[in-house]
PDB file of N, CA and C in Angstrom:
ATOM      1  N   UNK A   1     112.623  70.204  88.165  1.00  0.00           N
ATOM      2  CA  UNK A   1     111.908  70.951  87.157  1.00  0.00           C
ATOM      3  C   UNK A   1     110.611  71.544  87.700  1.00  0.00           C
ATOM      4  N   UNK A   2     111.036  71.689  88.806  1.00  0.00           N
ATOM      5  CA  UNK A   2     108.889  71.986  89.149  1.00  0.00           C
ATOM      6  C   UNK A   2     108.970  73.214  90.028  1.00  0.00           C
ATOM      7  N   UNK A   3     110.144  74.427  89.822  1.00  0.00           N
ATOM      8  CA  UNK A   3     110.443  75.448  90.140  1.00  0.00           C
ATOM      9  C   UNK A   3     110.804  76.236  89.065  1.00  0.00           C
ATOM     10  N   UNK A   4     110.135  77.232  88.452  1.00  0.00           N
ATOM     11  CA  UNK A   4     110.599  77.975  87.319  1.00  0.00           C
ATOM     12  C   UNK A   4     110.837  79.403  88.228  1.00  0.00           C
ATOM     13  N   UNK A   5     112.291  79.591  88.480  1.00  0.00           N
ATOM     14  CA  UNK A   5     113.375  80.705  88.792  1.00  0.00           C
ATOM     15  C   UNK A   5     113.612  81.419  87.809  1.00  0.00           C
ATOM     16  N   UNK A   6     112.992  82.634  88.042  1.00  0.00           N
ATOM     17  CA  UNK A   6     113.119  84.118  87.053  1.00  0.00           C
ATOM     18  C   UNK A   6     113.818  85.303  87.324  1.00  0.00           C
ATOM     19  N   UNK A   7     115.251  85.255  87.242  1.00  0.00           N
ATOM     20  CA  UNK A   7     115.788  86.607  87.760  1.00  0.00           C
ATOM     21  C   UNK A   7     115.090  87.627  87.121  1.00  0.00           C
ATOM     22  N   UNK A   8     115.016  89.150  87.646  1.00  0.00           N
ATOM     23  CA  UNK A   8     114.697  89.988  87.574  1.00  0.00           C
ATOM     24  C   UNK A   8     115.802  91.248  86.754  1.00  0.00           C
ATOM     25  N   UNK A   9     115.879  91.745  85.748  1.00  0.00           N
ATOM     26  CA  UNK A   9     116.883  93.013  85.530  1.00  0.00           C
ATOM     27  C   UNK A   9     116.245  93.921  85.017  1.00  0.00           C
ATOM     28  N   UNK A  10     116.756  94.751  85.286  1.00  0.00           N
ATOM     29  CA  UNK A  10     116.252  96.182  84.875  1.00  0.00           C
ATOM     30  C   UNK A  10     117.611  96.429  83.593  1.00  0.00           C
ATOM     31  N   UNK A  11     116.711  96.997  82.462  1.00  0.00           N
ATOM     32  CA  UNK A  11     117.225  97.701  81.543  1.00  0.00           C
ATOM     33  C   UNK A  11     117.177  99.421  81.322  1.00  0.00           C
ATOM     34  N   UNK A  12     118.490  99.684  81.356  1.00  0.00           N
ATOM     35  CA  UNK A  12     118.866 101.169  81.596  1.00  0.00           C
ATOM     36  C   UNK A  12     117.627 101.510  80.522  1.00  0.00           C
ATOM     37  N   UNK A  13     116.887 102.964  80.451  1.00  0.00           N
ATOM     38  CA  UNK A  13     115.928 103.539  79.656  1.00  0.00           C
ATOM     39  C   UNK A  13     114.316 103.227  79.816  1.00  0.00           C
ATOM     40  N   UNK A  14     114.091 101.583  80.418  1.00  0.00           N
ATOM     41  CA  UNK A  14     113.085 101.425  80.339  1.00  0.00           C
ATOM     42  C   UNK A  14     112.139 102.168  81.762  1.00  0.00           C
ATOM     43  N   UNK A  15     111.131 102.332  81.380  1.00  0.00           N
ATOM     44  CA  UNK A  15     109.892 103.349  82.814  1.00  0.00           C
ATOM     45  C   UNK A  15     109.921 102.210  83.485  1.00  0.00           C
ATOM     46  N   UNK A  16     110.014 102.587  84.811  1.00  0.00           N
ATOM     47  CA  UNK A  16     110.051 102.196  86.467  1.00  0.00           C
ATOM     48  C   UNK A  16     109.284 102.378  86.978  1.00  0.00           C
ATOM     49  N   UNK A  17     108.232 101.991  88.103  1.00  0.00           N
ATOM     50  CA  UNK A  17     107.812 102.146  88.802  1.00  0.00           C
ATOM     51  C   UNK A  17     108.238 102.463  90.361  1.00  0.00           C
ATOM     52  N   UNK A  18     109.651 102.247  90.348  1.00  0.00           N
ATOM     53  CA  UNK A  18     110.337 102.080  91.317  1.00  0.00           C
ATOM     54  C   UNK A  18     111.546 103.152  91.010  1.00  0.00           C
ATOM     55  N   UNK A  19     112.029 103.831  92.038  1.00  0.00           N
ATOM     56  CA  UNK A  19     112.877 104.979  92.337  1.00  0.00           C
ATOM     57  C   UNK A  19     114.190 104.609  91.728  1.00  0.00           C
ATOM     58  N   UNK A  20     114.685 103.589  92.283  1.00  0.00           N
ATOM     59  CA  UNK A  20     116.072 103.229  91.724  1.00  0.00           C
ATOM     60  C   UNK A  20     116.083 101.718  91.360  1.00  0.00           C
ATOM     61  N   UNK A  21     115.404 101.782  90.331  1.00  0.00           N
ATOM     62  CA  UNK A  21     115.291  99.981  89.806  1.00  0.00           C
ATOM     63  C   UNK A  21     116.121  99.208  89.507  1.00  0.00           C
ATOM     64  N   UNK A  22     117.653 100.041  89.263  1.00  0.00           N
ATOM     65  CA  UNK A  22     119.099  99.434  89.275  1.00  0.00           C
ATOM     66  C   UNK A  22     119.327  98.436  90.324  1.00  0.00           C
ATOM     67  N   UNK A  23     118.849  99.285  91.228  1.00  0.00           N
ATOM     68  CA  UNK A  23     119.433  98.599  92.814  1.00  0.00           C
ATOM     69  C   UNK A  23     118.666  98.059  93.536  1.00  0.00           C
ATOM     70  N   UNK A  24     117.705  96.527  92.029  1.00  0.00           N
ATOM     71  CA  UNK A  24     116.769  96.161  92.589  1.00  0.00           C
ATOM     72  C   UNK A  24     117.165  94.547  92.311  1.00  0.00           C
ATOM     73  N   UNK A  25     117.245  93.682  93.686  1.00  0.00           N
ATOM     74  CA  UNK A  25     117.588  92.162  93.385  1.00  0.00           C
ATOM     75  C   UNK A  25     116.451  91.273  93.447  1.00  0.00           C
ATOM     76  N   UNK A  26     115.693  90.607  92.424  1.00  0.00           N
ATOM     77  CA  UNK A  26     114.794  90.128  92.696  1.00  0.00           C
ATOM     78  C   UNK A  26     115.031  88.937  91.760  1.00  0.00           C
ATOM     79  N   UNK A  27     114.022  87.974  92.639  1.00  0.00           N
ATOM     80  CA  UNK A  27     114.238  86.710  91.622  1.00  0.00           C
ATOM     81  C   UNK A  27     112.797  85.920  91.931  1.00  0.00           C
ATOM     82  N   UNK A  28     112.208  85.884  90.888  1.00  0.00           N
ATOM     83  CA  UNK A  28     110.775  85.130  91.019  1.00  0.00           C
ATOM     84  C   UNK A  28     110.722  83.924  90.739  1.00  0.00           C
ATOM     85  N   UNK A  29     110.030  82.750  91.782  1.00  0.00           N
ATOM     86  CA  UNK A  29     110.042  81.873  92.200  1.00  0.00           C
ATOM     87  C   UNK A  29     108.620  80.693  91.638  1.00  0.00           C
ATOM     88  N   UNK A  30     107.996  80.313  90.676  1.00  0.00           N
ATOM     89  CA  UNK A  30     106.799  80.131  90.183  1.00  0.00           C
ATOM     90  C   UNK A  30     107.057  78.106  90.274  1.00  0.00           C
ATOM     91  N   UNK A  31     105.558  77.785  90.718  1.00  0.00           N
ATOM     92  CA  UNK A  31     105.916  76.427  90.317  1.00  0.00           C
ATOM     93  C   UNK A  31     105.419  75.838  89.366  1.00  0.00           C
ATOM     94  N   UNK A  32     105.846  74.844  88.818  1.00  0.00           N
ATOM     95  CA  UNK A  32     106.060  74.878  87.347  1.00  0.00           C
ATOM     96  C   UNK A  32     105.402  73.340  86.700  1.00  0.00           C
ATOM     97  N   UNK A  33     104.417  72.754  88.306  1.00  0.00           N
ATOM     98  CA  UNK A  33     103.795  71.509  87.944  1.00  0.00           C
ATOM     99  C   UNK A  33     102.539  70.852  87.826  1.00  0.00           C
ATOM    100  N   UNK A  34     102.096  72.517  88.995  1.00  0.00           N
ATOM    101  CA  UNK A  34     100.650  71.984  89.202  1.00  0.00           C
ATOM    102  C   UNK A  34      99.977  73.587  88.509  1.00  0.00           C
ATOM    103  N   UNK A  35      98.773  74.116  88.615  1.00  0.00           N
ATOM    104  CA  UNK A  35      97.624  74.923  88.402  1.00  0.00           C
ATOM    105  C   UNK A  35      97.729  74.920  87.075  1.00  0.00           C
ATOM    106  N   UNK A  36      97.737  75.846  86.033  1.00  0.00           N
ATOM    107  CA  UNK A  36      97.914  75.741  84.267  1.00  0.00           C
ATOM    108  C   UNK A  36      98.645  74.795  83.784  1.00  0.00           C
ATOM    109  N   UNK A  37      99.884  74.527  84.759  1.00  0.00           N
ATOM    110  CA  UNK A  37     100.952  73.928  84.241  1.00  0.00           C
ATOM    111  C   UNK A  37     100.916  72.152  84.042  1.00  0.00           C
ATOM    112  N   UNK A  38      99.781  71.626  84.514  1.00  0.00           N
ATOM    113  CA  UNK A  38      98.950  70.581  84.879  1.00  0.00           C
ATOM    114  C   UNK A  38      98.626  69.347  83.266  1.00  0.00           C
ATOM    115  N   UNK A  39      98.326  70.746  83.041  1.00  0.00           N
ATOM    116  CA  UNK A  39      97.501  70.277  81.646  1.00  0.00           C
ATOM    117  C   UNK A  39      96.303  69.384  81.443  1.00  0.00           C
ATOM    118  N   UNK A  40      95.458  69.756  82.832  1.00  0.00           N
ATOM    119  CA  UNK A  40      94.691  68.800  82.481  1.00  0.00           C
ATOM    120  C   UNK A  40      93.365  69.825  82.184  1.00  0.00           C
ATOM    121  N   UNK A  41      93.173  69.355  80.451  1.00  0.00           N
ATOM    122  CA  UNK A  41      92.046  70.526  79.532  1.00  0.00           C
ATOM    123  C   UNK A  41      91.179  69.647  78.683  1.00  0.00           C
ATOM    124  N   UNK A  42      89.765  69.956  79.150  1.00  0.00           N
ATOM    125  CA  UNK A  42      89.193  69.873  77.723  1.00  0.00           C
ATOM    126  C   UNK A  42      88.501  70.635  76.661  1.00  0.00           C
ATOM    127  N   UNK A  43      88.596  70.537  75.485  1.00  0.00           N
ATOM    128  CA  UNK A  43      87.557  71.459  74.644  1.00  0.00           C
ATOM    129  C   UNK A  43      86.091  71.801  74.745  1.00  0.00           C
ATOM    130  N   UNK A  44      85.962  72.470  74.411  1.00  0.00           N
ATOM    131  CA  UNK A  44      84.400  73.139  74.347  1.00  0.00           C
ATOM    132  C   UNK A  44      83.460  71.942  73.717  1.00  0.00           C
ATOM    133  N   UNK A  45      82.894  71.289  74.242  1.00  0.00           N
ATOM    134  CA  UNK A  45      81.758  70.282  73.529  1.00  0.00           C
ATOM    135  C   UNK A  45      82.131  68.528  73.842  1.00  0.00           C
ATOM    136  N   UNK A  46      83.566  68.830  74.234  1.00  0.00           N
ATOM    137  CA  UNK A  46      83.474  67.373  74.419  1.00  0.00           C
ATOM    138  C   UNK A  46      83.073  66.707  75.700  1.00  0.00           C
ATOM    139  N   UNK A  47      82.726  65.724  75.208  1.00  0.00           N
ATOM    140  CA  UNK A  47      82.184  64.310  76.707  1.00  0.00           C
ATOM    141  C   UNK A  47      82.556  64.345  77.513  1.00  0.00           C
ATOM    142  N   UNK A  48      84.053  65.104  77.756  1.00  0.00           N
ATOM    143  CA  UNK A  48      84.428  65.046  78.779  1.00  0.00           C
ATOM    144  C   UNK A  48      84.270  66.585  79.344  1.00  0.00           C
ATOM    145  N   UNK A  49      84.328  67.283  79.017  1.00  0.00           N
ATOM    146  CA  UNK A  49      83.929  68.556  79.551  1.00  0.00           C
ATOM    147  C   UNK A  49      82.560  68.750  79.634  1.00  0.00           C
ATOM    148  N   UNK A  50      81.944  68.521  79.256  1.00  0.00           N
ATOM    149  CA  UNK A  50      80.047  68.059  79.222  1.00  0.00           C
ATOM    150  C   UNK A  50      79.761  67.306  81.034  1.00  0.00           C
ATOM    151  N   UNK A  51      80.780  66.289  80.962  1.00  0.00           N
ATOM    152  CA  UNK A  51      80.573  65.790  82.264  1.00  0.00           C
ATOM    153  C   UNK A  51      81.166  66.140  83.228  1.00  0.00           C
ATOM    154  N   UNK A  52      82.200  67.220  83.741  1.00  0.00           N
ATOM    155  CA  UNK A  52      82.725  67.843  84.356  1.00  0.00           C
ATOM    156  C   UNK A  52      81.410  69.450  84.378  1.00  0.00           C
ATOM    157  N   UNK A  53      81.153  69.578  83.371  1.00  0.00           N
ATOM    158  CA  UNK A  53      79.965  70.834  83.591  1.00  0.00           C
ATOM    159  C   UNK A  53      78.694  70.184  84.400  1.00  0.00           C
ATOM    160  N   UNK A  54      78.412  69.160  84.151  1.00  0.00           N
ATOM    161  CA  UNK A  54      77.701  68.046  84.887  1.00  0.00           C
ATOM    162  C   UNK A  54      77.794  68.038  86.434  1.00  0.00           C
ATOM    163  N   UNK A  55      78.809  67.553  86.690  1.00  0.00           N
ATOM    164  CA  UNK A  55      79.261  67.729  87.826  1.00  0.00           C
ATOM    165  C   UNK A  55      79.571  68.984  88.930  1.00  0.00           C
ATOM    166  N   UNK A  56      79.965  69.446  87.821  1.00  0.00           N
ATOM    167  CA  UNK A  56      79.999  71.022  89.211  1.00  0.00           C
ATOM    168  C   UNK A  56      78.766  71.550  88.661  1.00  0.00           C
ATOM    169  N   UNK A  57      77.742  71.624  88.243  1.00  0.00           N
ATOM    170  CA  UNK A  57      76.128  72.059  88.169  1.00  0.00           C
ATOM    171  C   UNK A  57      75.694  71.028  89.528  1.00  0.00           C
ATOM    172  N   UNK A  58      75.895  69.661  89.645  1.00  0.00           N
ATOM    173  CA  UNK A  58      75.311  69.073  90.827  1.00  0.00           C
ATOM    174  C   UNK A  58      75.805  69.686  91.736  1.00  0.00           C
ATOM    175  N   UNK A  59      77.059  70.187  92.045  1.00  0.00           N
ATOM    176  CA  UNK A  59      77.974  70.848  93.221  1.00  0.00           C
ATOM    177  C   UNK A  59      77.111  72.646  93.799  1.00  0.00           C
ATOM    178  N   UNK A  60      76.324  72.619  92.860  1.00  0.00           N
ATOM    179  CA  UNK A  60      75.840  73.944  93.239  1.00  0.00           C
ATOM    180  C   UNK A  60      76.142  74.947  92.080  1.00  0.00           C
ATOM    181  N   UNK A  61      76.965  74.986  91.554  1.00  0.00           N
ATOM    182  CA  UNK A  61      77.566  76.018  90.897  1.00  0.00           C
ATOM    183  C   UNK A  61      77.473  75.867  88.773  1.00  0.00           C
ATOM    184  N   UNK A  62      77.463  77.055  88.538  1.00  0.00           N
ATOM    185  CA  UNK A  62      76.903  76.935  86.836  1.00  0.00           C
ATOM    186  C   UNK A  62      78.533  77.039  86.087  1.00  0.00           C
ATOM    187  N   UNK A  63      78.431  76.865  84.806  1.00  0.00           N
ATOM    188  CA  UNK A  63      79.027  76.754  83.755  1.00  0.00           C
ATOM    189  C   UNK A  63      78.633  76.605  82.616  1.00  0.00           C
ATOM    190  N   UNK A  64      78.985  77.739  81.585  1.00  0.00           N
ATOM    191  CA  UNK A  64      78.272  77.798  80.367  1.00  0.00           C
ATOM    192  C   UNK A  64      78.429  76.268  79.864  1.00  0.00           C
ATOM    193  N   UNK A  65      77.224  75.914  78.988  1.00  0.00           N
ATOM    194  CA  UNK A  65      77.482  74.738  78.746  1.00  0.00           C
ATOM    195  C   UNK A  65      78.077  74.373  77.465  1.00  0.00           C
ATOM    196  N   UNK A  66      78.884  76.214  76.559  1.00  0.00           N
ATOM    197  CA  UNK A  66      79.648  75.564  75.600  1.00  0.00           C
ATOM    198  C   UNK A  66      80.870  75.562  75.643  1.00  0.00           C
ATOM    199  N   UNK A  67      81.277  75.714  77.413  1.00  0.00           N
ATOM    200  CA  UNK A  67      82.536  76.172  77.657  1.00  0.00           C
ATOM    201  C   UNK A  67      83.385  75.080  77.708  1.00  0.00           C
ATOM    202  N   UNK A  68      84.813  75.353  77.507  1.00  0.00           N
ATOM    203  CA  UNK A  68      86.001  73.866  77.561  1.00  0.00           C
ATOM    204  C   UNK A  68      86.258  74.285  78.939  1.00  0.00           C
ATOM    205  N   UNK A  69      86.872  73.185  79.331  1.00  0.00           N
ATOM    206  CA  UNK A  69      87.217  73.171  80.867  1.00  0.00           C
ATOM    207  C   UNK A  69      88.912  72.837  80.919  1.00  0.00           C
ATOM    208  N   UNK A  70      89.124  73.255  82.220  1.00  0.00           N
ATOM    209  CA  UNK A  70      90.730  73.459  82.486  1.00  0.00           C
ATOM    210  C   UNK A  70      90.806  73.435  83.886  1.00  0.00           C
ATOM    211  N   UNK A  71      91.137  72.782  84.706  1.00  0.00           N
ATOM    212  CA  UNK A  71      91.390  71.881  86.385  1.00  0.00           C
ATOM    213  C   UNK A  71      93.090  72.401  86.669  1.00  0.00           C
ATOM    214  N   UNK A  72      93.056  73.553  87.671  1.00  0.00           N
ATOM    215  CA  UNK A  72      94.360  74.127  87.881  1.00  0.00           C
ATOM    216  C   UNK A  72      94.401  73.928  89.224  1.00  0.00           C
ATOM    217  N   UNK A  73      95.138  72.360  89.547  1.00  0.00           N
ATOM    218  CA  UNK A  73      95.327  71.976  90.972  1.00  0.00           C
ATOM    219  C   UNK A  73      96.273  72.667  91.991  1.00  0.00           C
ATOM    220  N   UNK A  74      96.112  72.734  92.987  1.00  0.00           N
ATOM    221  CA  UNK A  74      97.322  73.289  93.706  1.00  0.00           C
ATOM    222  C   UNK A  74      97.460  72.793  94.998  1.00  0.00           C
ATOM    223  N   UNK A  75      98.225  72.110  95.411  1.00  0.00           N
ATOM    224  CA  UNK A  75      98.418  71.399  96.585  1.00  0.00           C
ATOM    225  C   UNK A  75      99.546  71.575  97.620  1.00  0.00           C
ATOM    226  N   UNK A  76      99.244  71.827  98.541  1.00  0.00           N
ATOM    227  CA  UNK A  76     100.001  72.027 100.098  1.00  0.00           C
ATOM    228  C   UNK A  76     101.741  71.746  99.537  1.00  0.00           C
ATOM    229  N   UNK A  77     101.860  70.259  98.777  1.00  0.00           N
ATOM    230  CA  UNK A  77     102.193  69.778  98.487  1.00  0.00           C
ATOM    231  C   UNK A  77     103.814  70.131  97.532  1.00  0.00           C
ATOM    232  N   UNK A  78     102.774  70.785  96.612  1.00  0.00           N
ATOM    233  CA  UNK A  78     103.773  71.273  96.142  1.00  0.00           C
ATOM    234  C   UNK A  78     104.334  72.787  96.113  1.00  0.00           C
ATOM    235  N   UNK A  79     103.475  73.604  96.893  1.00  0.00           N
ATOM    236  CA  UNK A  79     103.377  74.375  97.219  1.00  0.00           C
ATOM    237  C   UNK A  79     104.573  74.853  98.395  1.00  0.00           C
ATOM    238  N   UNK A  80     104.729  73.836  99.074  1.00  0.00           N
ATOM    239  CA  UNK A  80     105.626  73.978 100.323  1.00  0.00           C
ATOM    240  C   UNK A  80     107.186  73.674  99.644  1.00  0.00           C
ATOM    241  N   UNK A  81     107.307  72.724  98.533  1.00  0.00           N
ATOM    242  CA  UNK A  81     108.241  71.973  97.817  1.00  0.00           C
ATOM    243  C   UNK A  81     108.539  73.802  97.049  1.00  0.00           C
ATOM    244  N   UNK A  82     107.966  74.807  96.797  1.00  0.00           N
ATOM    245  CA  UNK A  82     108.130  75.326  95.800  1.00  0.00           C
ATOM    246  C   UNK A  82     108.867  76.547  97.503  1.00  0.00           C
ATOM    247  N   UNK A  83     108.403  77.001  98.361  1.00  0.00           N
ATOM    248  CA  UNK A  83     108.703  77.934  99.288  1.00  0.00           C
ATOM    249  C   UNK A  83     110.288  77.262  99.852  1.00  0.00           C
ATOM    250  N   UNK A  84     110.330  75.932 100.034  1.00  0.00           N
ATOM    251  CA  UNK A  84     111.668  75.342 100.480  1.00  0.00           C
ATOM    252  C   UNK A  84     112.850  75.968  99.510  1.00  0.00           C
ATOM    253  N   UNK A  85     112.131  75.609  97.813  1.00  0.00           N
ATOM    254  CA  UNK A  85     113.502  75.874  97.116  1.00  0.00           C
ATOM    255  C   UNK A  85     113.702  77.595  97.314  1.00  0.00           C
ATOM    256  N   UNK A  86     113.254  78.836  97.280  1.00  0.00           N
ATOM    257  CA  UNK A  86     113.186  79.856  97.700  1.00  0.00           C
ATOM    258  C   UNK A  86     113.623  80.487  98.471  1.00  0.00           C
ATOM    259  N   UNK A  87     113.692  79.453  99.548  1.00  0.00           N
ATOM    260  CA  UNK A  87     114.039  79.647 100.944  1.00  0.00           C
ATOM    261  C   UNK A  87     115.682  79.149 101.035  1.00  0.00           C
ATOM    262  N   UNK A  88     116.182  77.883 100.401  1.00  0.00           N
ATOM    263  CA  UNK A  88     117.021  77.098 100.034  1.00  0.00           C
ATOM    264  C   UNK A  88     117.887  78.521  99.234  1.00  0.00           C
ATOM    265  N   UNK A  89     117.569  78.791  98.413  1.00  0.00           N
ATOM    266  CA  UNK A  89     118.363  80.101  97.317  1.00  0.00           C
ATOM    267  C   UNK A  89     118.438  81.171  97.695  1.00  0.00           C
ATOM    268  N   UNK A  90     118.102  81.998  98.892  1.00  0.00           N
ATOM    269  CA  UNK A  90     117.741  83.133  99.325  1.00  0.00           C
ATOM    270  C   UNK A  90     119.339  83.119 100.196  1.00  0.00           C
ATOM    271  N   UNK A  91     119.122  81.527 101.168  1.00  0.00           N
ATOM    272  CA  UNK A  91     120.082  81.270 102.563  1.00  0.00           C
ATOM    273  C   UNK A  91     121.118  81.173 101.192  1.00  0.00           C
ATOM    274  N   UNK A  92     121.827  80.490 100.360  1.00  0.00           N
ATOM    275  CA  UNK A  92     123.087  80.367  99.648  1.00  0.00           C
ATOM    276  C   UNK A  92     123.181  81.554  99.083  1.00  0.00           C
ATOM    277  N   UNK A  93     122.297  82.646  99.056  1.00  0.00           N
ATOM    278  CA  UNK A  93     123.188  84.251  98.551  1.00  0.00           C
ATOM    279  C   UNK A  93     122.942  85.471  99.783  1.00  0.00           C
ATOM    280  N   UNK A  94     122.541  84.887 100.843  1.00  0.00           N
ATOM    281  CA  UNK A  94     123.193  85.642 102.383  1.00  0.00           C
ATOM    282  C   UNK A  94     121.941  87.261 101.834  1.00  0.00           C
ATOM    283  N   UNK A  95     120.489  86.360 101.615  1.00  0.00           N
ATOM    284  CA  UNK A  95     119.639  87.528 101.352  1.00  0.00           C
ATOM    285  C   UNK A  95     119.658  88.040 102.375  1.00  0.00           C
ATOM    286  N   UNK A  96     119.034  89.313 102.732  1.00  0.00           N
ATOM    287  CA  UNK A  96     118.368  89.730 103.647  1.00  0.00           C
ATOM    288  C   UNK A  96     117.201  90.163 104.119  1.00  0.00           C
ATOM    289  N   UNK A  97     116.039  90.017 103.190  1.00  0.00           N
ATOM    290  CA  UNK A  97     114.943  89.557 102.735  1.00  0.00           C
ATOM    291  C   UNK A  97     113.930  88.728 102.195  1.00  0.00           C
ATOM    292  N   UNK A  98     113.301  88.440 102.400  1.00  0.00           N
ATOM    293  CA  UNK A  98     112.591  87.462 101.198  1.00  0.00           C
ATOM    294  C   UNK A  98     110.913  87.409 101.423  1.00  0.00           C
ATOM    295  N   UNK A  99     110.579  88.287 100.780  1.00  0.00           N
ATOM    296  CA  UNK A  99     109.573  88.743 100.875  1.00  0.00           C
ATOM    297  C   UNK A  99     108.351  87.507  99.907  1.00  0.00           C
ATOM    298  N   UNK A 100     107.618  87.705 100.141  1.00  0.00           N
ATOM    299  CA  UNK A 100     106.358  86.561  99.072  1.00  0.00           C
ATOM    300  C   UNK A 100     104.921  86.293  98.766  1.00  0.00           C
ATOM    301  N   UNK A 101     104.562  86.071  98.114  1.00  0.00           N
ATOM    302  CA  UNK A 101     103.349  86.350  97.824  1.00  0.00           C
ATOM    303  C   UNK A 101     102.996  84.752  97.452  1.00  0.00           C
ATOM    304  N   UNK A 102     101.800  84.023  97.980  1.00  0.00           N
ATOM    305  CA  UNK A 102     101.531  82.589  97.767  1.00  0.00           C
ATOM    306  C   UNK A 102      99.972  82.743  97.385  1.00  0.00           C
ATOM    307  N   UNK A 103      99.531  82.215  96.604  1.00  0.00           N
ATOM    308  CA  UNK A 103      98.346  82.401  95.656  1.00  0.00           C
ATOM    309  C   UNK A 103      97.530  81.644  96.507  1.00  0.00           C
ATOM    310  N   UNK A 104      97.885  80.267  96.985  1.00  0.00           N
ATOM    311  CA  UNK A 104      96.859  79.041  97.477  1.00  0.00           C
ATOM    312  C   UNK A 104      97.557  78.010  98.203  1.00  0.00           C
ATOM    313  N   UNK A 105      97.413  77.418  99.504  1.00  0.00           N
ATOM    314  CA  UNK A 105      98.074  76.800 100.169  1.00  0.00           C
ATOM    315  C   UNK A 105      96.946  76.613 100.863  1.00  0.00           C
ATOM    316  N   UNK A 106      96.858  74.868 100.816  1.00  0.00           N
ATOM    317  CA  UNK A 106      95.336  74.664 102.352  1.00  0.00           C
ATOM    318  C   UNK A 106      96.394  73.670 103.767  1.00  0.00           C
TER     319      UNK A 106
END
């Protein structure tokens, strides 16, 4: 569950950006456990977001102080777990491409 696989289709009529969007195979690859998907949030005012604004103010850095907070981790980790399955689905349909775009990887 920690790979959300999105084929791609084009519907006859709709505007393209692309020349022949028919004869376009794409399938997007998102992981589905860590950064938003995390859930780790708090509201605007509470103790616990108060002390997380706390904390990254000691770190150097500001945050309104009526803001809720939201921690969108991303780790090597799962990150590599998410390029394997990609890589894994690309080789079982004899791609010949596989082009990618990776947000954060340390």
């Amino acid at each position: 569950m920690y790979a959300c696989v999105r084929p791609v289709k084009y519907f006859k009529g709709v505007p393209s950006p692309v020349k022949q969007p028919q004869n376009m195979d794409v399938v997007i690859f998102r992981e589905n456990t860590e950064d938003v998907y995390a859930g780790i949030e708090w509201p605007s005012g509470s103790a616990e977001a108060n002390k997380i604004i706390e904390l990254v103010k000691s770190l150097g850095k500001n945050i309104r102080p009526d803001s809720g907070i939201g921690i969108k981790p991303i780790s090597p980790t799962g990150s590599k777990q998410l390029v394997r399955k990609a890589i894994q689905f690309a080789i079982t349909r004899n791609a010949i491409a596989l082009p990618w775009s990776i947000r954060a990887i340390s």
